[in-house]
PDB file of N, CA and C in Angstrom:
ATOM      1  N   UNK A   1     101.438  54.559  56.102  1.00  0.00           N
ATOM      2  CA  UNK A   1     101.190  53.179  56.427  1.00  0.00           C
ATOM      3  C   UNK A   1     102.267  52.727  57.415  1.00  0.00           C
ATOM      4  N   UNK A   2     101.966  52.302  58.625  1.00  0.00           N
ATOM      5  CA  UNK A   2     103.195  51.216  59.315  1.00  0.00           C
ATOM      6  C   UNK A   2     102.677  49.592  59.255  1.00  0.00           C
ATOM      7  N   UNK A   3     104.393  49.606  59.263  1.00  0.00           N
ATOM      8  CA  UNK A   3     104.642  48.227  59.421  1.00  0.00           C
ATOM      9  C   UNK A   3     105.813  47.645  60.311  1.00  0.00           C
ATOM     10  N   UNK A   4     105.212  46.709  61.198  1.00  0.00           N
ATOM     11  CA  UNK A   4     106.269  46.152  61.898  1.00  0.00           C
ATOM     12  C   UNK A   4     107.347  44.721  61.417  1.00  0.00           C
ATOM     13  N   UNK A   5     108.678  44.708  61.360  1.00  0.00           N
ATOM     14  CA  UNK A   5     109.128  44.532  60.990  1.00  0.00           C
ATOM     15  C   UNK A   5     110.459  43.419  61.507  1.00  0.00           C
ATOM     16  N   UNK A   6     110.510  42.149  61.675  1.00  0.00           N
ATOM     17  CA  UNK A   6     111.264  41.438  62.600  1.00  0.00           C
ATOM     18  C   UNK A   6     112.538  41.104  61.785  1.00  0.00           C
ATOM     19  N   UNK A   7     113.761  42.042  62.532  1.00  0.00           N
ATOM     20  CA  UNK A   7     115.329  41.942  62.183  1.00  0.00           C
ATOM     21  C   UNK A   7     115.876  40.735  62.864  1.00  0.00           C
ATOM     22  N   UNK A   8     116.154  39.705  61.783  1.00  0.00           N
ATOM     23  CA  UNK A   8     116.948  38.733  62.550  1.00  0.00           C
ATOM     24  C   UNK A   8     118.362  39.573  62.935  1.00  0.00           C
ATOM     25  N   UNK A   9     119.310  38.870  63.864  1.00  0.00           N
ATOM     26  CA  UNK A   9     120.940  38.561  64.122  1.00  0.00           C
ATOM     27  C   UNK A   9     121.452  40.012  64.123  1.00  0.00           C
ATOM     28  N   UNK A  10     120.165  40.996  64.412  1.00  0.00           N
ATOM     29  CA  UNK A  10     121.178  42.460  64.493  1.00  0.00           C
ATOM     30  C   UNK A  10     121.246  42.448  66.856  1.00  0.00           C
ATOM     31  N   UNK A  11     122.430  42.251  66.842  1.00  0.00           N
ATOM     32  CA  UNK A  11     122.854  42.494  68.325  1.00  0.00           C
ATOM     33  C   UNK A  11     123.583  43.815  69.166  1.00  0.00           C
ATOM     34  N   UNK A  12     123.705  44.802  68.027  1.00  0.00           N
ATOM     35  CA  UNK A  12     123.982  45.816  69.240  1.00  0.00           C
ATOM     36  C   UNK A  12     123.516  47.227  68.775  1.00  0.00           C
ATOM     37  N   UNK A  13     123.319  47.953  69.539  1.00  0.00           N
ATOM     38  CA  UNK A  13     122.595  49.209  69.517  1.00  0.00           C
ATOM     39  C   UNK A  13     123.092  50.087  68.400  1.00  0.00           C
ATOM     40  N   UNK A  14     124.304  50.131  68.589  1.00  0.00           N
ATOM     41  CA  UNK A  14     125.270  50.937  67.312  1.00  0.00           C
ATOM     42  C   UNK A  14     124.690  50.914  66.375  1.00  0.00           C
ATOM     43  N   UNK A  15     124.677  49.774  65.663  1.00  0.00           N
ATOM     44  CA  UNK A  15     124.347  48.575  64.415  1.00  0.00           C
ATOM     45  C   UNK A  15     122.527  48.994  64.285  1.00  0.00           C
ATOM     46  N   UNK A  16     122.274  49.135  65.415  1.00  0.00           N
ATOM     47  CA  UNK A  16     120.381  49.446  65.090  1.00  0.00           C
ATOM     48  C   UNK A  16     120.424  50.765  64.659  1.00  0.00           C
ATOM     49  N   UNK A  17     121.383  51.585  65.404  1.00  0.00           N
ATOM     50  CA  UNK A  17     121.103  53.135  64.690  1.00  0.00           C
ATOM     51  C   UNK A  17     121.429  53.179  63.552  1.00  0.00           C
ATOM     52  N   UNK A  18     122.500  52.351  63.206  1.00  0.00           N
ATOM     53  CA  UNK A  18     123.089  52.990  61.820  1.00  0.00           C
ATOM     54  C   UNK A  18     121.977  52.747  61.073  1.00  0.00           C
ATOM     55  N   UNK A  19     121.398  51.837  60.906  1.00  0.00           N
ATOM     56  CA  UNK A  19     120.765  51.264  60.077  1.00  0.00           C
ATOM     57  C   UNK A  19     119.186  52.476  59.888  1.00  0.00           C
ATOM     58  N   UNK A  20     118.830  52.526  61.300  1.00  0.00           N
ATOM     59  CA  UNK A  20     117.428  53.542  61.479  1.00  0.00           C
ATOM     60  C   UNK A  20     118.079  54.914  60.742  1.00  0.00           C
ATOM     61  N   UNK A  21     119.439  55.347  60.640  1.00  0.00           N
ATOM     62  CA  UNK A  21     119.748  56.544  60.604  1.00  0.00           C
ATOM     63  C   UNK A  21     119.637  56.093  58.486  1.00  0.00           C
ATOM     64  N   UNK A  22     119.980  55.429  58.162  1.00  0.00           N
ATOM     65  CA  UNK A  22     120.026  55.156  56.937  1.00  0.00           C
ATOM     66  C   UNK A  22     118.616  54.643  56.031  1.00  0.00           C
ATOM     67  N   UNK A  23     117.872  53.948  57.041  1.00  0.00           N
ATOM     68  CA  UNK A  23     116.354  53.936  56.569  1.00  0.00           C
ATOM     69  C   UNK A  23     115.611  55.052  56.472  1.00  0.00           C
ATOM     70  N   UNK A  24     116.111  56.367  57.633  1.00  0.00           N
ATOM     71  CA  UNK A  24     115.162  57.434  57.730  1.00  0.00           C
ATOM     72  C   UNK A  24     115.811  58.254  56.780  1.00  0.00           C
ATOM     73  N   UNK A  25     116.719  57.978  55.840  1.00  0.00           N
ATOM     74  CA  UNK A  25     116.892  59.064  54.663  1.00  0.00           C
ATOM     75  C   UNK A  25     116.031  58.499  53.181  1.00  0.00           C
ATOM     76  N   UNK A  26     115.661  57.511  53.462  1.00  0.00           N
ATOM     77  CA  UNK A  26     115.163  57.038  52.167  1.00  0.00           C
ATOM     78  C   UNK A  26     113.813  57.750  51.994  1.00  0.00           C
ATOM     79  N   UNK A  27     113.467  57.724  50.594  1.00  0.00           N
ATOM     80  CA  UNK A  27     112.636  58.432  50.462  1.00  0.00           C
ATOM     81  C   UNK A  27     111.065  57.387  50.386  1.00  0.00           C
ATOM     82  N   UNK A  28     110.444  58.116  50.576  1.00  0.00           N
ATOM     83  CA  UNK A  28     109.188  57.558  51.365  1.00  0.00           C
ATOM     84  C   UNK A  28     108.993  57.299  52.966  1.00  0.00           C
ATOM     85  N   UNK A  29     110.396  57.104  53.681  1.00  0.00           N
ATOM     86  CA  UNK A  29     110.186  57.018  54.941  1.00  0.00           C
ATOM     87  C   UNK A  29     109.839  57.995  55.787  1.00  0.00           C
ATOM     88  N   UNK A  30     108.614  57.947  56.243  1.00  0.00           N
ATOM     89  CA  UNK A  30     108.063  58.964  57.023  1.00  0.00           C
ATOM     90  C   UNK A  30     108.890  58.955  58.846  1.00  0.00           C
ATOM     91  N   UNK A  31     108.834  57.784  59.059  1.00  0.00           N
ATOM     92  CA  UNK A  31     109.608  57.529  60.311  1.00  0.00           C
ATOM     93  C   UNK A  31     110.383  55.856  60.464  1.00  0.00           C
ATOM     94  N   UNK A  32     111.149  55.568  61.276  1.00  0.00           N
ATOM     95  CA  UNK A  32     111.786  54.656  61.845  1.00  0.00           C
ATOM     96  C   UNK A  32     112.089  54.353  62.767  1.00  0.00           C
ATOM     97  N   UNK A  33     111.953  53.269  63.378  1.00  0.00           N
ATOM     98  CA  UNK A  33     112.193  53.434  64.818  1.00  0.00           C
ATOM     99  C   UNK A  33     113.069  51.457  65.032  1.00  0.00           C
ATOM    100  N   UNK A  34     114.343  50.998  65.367  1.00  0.00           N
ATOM    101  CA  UNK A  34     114.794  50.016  65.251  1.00  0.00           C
ATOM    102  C   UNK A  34     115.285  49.837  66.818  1.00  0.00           C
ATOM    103  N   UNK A  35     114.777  48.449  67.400  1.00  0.00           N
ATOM    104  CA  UNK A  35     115.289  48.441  68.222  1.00  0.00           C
ATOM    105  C   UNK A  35     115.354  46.784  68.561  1.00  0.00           C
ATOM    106  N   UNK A  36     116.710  46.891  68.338  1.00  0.00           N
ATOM    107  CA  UNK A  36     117.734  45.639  68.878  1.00  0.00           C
ATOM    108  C   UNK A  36     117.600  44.992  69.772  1.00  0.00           C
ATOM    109  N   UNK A  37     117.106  45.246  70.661  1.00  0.00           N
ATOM    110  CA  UNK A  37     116.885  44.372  72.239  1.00  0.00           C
ATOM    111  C   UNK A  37     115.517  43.281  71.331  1.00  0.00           C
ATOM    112  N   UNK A  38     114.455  43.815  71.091  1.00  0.00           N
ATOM    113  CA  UNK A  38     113.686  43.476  70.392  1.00  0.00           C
ATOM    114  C   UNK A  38     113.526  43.209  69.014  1.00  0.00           C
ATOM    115  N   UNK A  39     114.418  43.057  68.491  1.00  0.00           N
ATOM    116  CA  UNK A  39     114.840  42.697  67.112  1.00  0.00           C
ATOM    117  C   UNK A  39     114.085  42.871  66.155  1.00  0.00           C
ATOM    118  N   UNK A  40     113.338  44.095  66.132  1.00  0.00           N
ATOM    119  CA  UNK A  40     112.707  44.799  65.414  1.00  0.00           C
ATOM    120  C   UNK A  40     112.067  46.072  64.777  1.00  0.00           C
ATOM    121  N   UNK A  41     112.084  46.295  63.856  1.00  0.00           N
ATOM    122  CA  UNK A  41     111.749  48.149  63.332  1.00  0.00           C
ATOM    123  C   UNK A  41     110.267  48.164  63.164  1.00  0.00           C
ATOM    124  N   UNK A  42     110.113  49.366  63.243  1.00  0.00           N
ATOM    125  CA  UNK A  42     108.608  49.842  63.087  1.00  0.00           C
ATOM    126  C   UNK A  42     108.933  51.211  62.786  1.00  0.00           C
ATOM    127  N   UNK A  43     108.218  50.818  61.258  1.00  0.00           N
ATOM    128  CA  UNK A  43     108.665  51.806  59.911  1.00  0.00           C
ATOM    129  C   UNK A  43     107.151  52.447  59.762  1.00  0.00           C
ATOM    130  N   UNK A  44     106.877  53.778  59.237  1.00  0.00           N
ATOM    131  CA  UNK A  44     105.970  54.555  59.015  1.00  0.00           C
ATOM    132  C   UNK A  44     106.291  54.809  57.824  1.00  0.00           C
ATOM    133  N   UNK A  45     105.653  54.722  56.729  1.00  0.00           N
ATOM    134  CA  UNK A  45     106.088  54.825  55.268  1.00  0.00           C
ATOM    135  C   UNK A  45     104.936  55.317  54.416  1.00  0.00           C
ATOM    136  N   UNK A  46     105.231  55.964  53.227  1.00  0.00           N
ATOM    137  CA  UNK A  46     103.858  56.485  51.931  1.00  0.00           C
ATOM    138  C   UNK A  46     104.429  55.164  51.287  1.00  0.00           C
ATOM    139  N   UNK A  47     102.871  54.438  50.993  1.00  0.00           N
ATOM    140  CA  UNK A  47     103.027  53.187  50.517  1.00  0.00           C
ATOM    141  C   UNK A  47     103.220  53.213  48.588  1.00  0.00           C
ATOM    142  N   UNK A  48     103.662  55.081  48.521  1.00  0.00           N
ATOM    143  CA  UNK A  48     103.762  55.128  46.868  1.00  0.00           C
ATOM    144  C   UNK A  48     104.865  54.457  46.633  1.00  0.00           C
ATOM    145  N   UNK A  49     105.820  54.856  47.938  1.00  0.00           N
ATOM    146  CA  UNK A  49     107.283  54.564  47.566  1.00  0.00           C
ATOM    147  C   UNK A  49     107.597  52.254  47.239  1.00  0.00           C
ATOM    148  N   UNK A  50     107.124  52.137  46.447  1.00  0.00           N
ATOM    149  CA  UNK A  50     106.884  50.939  45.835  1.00  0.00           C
ATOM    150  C   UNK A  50     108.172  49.872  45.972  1.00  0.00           C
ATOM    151  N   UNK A  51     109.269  50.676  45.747  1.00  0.00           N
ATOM    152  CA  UNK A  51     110.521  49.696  45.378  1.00  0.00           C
ATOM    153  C   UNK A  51     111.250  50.109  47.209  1.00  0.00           C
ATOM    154  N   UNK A  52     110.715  50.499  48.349  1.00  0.00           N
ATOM    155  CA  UNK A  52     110.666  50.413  49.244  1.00  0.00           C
ATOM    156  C   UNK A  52     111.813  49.465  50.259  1.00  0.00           C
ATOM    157  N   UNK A  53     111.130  48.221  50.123  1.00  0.00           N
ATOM    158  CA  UNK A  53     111.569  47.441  50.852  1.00  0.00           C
ATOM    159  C   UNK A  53     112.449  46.552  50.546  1.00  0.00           C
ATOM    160  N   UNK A  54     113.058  47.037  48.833  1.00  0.00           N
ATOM    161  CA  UNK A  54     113.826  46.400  48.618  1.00  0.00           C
ATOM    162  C   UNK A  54     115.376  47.050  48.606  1.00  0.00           C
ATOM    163  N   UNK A  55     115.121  48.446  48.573  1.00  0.00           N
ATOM    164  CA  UNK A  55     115.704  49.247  49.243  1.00  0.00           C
ATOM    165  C   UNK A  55     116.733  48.977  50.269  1.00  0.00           C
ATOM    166  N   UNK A  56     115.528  49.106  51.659  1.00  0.00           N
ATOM    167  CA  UNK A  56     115.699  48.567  52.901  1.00  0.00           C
ATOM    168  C   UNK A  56     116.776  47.526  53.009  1.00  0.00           C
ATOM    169  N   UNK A  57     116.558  46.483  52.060  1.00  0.00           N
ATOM    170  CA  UNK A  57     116.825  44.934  52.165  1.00  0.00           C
ATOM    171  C   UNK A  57     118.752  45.226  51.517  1.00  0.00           C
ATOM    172  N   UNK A  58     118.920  46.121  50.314  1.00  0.00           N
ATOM    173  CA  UNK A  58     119.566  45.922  50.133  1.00  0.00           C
ATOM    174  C   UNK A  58     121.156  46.933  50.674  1.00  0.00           C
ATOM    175  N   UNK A  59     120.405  48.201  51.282  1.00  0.00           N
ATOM    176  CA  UNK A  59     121.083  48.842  52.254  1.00  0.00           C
ATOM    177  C   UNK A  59     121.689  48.068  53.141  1.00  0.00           C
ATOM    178  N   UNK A  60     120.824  47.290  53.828  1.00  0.00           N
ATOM    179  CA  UNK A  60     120.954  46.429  55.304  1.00  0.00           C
ATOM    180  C   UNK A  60     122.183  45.818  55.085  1.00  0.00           C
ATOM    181  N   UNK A  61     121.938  44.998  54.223  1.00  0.00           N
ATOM    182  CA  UNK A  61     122.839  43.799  53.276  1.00  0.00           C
ATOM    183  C   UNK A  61     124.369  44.453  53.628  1.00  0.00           C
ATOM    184  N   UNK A  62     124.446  45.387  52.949  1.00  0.00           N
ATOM    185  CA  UNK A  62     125.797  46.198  52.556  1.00  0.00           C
ATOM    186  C   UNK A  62     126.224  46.641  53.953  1.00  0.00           C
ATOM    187  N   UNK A  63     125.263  46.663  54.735  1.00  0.00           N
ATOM    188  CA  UNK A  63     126.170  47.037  56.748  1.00  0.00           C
ATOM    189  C   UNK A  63     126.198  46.027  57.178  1.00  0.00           C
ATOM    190  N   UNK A  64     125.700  45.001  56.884  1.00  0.00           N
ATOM    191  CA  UNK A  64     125.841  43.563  57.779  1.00  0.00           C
ATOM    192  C   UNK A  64     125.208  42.164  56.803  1.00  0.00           C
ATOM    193  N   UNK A  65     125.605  41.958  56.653  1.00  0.00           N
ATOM    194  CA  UNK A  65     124.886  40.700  55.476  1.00  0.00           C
ATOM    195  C   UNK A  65     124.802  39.554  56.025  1.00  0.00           C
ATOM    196  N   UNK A  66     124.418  39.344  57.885  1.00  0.00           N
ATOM    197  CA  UNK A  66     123.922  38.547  58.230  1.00  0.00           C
ATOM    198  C   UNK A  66     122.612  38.961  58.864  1.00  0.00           C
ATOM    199  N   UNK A  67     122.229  40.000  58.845  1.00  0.00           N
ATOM    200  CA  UNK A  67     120.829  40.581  59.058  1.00  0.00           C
ATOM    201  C   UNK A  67     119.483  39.689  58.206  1.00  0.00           C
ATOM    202  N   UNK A  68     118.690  39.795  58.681  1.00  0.00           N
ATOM    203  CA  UNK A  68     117.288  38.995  58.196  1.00  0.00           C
ATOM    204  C   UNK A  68     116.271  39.375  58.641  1.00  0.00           C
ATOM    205  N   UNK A  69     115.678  39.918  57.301  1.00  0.00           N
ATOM    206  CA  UNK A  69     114.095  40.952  57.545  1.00  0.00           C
ATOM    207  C   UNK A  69     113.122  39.706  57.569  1.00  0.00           C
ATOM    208  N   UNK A  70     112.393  39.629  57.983  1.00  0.00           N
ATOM    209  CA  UNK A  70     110.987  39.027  58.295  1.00  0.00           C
ATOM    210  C   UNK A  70     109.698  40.151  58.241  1.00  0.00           C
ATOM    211  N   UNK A  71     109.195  39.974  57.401  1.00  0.00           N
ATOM    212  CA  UNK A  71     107.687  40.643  56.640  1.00  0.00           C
ATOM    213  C   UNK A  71     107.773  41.438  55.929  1.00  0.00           C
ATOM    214  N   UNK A  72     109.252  41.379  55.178  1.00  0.00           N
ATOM    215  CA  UNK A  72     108.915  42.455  53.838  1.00  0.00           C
ATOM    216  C   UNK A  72     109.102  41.746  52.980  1.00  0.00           C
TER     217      UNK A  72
END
């Protein structure tokens, strides 16, 4: 399943990889793709992986805790 995904207040490229490099180990993530200019990811995921996006949410948190997901 994808889903696109709008990252508030993430501003530099570094900061987008880390984050894609840390989403694409989770399990269920089939792919990731984050990009900062556009302030947004587009995630490819098995929609078994259920507790998912909270995951996501709380990884993010812990690298930057002014980040803000929009549609999960």
């Amino acid at each position: 399943m994808k889903k696109v995904i709008k990252v508030n207040n993430i501003d530099c490229a570094v900061c987008a990889k880390n984050l894609e490099n840390a989403v694409a180990k989770m399990y269920g993530v089939k792919s990731v793709s984050v990009n900062f200019m556009a302030g947004k990811m587009i995630l490819d995921y098995d929609d078994a992986a259920t507790d998912l996006f909270d995951r996501i949410k709380k990884t993010a948190k812990s690298m930057e805790p002014d980040w803000e997901f929009v549609g999960i």
